[in-house]
C-alpha atoms as a PDB file:
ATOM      1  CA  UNK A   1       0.000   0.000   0.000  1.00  0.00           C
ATOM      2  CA  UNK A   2       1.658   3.515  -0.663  1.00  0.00           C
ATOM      3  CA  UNK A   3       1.987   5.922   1.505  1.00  0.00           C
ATOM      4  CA  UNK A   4      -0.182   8.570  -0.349  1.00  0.00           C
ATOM      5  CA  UNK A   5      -2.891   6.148  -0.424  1.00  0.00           C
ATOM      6  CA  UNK A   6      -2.982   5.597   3.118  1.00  0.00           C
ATOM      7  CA  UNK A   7      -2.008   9.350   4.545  1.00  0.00           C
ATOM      8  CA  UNK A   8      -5.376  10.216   2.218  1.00  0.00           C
ATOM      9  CA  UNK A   9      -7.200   7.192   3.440  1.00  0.00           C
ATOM     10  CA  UNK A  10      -6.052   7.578   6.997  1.00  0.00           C
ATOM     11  CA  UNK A  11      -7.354  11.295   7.139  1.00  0.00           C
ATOM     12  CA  UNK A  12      -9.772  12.478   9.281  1.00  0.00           C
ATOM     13  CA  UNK A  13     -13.024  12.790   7.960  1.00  0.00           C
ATOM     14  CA  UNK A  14     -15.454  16.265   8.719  1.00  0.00           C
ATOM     15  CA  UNK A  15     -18.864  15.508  10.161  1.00  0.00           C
ATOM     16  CA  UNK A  16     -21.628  15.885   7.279  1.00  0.00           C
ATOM     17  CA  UNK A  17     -25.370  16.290   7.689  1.00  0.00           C
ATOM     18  CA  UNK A  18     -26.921  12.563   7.747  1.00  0.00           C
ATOM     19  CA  UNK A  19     -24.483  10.502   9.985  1.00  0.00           C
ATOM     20  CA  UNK A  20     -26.073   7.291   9.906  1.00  0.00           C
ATOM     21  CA  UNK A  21     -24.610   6.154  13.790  1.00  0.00           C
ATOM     22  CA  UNK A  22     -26.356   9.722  14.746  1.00  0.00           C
ATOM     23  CA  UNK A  23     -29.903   8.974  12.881  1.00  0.00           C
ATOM     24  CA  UNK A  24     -30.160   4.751  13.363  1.00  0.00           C
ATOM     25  CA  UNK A  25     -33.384   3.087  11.843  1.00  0.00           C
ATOM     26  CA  UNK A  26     -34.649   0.891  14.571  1.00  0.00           C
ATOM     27  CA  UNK A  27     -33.657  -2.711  13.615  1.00  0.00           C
ATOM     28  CA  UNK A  28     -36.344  -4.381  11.422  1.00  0.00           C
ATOM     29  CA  UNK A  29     -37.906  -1.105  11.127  1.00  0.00           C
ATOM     30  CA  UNK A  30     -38.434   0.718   7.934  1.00  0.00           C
ATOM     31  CA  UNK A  31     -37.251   4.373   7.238  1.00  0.00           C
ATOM     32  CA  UNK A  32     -40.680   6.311   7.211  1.00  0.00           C
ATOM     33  CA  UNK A  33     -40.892   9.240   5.221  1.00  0.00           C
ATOM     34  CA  UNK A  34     -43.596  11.856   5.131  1.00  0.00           C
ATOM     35  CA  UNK A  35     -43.822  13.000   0.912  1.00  0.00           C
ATOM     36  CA  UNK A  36     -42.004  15.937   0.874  1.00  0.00           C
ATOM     37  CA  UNK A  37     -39.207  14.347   3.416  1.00  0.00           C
ATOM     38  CA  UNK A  38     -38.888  11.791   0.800  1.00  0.00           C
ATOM     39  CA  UNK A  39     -38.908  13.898  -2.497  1.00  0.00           C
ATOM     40  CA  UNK A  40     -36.390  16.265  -0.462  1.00  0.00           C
ATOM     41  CA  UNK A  41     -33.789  13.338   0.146  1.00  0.00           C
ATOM     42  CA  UNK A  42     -34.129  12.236  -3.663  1.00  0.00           C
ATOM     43  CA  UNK A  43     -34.125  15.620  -4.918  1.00  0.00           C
ATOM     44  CA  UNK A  44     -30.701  16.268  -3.066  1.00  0.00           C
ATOM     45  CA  UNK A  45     -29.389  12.157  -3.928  1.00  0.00           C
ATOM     46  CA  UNK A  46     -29.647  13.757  -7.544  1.00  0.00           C
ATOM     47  CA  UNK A  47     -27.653  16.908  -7.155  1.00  0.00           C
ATOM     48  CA  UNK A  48     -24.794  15.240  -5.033  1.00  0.00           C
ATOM     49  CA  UNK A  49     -24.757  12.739  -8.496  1.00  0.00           C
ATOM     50  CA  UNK A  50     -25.398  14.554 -11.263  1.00  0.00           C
ATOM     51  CA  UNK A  51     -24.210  18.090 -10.330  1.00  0.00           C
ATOM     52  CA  UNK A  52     -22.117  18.429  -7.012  1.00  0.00           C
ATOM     53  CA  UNK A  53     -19.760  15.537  -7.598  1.00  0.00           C
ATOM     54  CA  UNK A  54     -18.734  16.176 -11.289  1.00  0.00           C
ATOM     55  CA  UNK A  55     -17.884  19.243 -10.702  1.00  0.00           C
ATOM     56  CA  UNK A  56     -16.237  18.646  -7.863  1.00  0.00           C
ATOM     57  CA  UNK A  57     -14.398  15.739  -9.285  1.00  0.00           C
ATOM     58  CA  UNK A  58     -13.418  18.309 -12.550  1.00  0.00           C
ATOM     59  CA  UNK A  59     -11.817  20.510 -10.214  1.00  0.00           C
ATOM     60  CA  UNK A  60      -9.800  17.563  -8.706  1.00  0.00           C
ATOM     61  CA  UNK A  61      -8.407  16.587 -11.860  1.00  0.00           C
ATOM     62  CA  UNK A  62      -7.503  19.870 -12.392  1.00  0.00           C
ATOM     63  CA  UNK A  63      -5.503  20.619  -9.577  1.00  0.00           C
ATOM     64  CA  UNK A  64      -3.733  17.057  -9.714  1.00  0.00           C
ATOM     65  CA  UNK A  65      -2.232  18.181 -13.052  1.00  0.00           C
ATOM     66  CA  UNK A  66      -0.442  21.154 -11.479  1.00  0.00           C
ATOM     67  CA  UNK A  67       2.479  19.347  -9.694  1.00  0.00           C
ATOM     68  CA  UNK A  68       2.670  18.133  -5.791  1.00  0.00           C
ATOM     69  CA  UNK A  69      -0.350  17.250  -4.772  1.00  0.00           C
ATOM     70  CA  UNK A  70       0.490  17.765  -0.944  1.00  0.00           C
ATOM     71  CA  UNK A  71       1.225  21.542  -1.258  1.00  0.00           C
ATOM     72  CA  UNK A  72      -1.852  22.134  -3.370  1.00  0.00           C
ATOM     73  CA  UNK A  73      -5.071  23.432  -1.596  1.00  0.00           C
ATOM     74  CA  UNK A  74      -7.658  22.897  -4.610  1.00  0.00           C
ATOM     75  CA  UNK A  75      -6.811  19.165  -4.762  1.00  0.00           C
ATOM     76  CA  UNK A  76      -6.752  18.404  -0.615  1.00  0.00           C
ATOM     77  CA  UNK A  77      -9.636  20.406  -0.497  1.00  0.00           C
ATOM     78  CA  UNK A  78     -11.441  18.740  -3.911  1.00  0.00           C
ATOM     79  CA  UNK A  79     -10.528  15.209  -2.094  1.00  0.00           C
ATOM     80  CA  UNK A  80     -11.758  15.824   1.194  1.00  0.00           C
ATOM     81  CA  UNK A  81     -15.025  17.242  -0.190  1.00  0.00           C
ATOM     82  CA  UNK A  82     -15.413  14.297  -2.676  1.00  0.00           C
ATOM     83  CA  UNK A  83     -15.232  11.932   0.523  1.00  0.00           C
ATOM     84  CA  UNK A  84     -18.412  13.965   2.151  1.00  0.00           C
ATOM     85  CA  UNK A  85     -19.992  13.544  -0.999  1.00  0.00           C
ATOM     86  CA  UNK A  86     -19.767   9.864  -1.550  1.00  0.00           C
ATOM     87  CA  UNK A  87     -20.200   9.490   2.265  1.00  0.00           C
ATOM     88  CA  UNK A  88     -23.707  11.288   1.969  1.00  0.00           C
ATOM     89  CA  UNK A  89     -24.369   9.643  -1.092  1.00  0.00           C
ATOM     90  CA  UNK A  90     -24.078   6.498   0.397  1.00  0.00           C
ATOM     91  CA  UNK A  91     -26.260   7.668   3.454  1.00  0.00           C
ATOM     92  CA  UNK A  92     -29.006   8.630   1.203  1.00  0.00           C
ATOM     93  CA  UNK A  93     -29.020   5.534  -1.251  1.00  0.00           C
ATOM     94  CA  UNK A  94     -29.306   3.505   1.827  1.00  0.00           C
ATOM     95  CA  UNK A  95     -32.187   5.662   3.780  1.00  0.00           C
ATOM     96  CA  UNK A  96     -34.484   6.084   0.124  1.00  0.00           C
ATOM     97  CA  UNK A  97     -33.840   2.212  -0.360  1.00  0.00           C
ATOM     98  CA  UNK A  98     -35.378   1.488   3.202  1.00  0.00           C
ATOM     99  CA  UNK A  99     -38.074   4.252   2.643  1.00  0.00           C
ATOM    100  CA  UNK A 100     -41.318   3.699   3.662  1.00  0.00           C
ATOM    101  CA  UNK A 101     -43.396   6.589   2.381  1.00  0.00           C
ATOM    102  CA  UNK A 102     -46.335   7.522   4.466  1.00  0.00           C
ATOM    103  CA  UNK A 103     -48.748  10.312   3.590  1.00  0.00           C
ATOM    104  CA  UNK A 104     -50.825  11.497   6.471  1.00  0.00           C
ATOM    105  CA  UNK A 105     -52.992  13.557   4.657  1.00  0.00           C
ATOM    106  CA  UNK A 106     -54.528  10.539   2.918  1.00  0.00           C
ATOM    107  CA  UNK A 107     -54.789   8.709   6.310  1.00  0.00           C
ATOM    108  CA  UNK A 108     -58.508   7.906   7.385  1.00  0.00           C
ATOM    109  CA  UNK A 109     -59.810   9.850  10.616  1.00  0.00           C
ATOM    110  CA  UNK A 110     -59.038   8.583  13.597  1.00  0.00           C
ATOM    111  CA  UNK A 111     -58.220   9.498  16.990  1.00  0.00           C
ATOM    112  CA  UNK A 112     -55.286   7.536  17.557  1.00  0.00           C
ATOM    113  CA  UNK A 113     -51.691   8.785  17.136  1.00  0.00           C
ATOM    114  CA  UNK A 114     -49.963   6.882  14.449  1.00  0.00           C
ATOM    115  CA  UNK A 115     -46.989   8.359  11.709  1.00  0.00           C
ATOM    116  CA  UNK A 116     -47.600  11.560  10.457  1.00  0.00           C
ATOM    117  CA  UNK A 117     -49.589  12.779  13.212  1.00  0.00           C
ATOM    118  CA  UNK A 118     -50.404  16.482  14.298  1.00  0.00           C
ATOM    119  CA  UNK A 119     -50.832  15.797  18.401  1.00  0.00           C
ATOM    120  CA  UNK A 120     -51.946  18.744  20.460  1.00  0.00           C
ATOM    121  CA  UNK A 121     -51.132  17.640  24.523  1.00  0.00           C
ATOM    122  CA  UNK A 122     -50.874  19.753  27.859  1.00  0.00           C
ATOM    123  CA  UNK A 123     -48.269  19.212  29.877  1.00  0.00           C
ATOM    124  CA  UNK A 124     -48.086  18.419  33.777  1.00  0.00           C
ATOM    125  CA  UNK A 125     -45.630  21.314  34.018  1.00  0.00           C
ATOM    126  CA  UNK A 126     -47.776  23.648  32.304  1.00  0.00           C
ATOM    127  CA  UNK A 127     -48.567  24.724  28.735  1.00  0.00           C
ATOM    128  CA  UNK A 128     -49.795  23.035  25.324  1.00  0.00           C
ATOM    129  CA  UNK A 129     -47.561  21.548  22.975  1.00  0.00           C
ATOM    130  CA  UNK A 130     -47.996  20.656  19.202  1.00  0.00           C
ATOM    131  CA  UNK A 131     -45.707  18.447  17.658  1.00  0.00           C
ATOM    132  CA  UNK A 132     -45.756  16.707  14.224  1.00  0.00           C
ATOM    133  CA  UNK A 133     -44.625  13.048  14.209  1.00  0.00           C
ATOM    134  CA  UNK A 134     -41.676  12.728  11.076  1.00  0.00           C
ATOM    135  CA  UNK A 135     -38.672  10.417   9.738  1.00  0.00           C
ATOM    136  CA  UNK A 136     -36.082  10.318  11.428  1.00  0.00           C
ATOM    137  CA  UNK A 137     -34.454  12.737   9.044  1.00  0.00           C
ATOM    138  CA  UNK A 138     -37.153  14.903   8.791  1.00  0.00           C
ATOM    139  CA  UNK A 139     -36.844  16.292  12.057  1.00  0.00           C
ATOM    140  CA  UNK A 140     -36.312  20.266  13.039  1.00  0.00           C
ATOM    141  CA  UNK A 141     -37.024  21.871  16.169  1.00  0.00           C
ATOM    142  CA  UNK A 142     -38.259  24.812  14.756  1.00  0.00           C
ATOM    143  CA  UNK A 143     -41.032  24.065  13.153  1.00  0.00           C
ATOM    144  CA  UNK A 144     -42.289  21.307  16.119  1.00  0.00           C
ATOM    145  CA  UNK A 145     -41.602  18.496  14.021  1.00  0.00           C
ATOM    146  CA  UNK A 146     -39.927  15.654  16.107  1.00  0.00           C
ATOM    147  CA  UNK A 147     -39.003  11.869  15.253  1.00  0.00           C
ATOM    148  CA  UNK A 148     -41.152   8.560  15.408  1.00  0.00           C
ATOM    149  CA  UNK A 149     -38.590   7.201  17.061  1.00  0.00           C
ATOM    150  CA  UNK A 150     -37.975  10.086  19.735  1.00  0.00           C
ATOM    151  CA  UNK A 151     -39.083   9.664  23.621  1.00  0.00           C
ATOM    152  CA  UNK A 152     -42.374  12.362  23.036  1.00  0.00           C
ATOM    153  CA  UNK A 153     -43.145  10.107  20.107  1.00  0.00           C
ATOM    154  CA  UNK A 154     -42.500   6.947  21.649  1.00  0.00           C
ATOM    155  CA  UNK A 155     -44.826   8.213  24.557  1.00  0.00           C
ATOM    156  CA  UNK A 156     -47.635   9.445  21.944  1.00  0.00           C
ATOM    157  CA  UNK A 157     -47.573   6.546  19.403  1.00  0.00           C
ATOM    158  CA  UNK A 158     -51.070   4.424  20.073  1.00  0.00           C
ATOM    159  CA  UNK A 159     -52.588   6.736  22.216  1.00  0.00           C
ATOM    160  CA  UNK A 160     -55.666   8.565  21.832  1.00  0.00           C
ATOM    161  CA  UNK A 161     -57.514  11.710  22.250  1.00  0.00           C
ATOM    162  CA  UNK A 162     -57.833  11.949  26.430  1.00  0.00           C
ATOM    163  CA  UNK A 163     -55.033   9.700  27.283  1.00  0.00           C
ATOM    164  CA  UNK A 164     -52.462  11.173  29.645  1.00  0.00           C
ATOM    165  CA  UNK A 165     -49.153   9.073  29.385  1.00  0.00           C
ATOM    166  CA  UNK A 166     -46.163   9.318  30.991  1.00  0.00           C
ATOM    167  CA  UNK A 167     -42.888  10.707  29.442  1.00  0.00           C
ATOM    168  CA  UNK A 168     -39.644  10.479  31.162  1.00  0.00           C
ATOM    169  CA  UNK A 169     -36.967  12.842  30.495  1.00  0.00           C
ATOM    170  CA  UNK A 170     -33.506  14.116  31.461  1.00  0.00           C
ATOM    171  CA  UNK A 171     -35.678  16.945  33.770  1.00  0.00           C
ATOM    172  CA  UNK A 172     -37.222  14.355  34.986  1.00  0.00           C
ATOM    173  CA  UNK A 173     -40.835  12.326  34.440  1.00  0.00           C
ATOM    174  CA  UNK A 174     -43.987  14.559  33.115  1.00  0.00           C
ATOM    175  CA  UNK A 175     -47.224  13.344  32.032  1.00  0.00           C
ATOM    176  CA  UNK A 176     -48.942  14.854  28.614  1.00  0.00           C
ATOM    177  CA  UNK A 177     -52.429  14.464  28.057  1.00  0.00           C
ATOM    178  CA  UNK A 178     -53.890  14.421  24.180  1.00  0.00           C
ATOM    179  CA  UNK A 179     -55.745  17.104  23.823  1.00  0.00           C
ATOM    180  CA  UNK A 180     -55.884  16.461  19.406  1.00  0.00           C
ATOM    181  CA  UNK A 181     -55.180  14.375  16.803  1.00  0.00           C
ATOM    182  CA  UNK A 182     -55.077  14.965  13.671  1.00  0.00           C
ATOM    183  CA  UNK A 183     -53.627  14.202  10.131  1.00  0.00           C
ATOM    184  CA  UNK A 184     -52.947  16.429   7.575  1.00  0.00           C
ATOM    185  CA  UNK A 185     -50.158  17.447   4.559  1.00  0.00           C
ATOM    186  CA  UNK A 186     -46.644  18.230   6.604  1.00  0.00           C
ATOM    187  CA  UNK A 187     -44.836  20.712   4.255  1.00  0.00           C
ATOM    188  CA  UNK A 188     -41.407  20.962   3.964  1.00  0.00           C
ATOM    189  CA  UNK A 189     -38.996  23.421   2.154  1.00  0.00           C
ATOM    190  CA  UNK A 190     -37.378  22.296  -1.052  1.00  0.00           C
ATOM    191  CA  UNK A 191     -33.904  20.719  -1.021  1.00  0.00           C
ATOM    192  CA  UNK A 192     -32.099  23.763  -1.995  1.00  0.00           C
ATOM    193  CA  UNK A 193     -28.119  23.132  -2.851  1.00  0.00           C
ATOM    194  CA  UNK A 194     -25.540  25.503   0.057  1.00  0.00           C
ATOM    195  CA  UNK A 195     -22.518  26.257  -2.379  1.00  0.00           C
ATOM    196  CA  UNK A 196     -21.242  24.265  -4.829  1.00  0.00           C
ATOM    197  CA  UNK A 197     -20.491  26.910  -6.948  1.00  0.00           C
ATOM    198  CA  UNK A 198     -16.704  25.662  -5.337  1.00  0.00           C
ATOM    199  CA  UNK A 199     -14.298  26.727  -8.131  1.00  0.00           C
ATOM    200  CA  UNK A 200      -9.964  25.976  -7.879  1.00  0.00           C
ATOM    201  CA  UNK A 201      -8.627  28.942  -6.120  1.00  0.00           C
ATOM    202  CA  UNK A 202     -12.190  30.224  -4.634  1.00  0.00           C
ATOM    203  CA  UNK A 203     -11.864  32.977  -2.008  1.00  0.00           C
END
């Protein structure tokens, strides 16, 4: 094995959105999607392929051609990148393959908190609460949405209108009662690409 091959292999890697040890899928579970989660991880699979990574990759090629690799920024920076890529493609192949795509807003009434829920609850320590039930990687704080698989989920899944469960947390153990349930669409913005407008020598 040479030793460029290893030093490159043997580098570090930067975290990158998707981290499959940080988001598991429960074993023998499938990876539940809401629509627009899924069409948002496909949308951005396709832009990694077909547009992120070429370029990227052109840029590598480019740089290799000027002469020592190890003093020259565009290619360690073109190869690092191209290992995020490939690790995130790899992330996402696996996640859409596993995909179960659920669509609440198709789902017949009911009471009971399933997938793709809207659940209104009161807590014990005061105040109501509206989460939406998501994928794993469909998750974001900010807009209430929180993952099947997380503890206020795991508490809620089941359950119906009236129930109080009990929820344990790091702040210790609360009950929520279910004040609503209800499904509906659960929009999500567009996959929208960050940069990759990276070009040798960028400032």
């Amino acid at each position: 094995m040479s030793k460029a091959f290893t030093r490159e292999d043997d580098a570090p890697e930067d975290d990158f959105d998707g981290d499959e040890d940080a988001n598991p899928i429960p074993p023998g579970s499938k990876n539940y999607l809401t629509p627009h989660g899924w069409r948002r991880m496909r949308d951005e699979l396709t832009w990694l392929v077909k547009t992120e990574r070429p370029q990227v990759t052109s840029v590598v090629s480019w740089a290799a051609k000027l002469g020592d690799r190890s003093e020259n920024a565009d290619y360690q920076y073109g190869k690092k990148r191209l290992r995020e890529i490939d690790r995130r493609i790899r992330y996402l192949t696996k996640r859409l393959e596993a995909a179960e795509v659920v669509d609440p807003a198709i789902r017949e009434e009911t009471d009971q908190v399933f997938f793709g829920a809207t659940v209104t609850y009161s807590s014990s320590r005061g105040g109501e609460q509206t989460v939406r039930i998501v994928g794993i990687d469909e998750t974001d704080p900010a807009r209430h949405y929180v993952s099947w698989i997380s503890p206020v989920a795991r508490a809620l899944i089941k359950c119906r209108e009236g129930d109080v469960v009990p929820l344990r947390t790091p702040g210790g153990d609360e009950e929520l009662e279910i004040l609503e349930v209800r499904y509906e669409e659960i929009p999500m913005p567009p996959f929208e690409p960050t940069t990759s407008a990276w070009s040798p020598n960028a400032k």
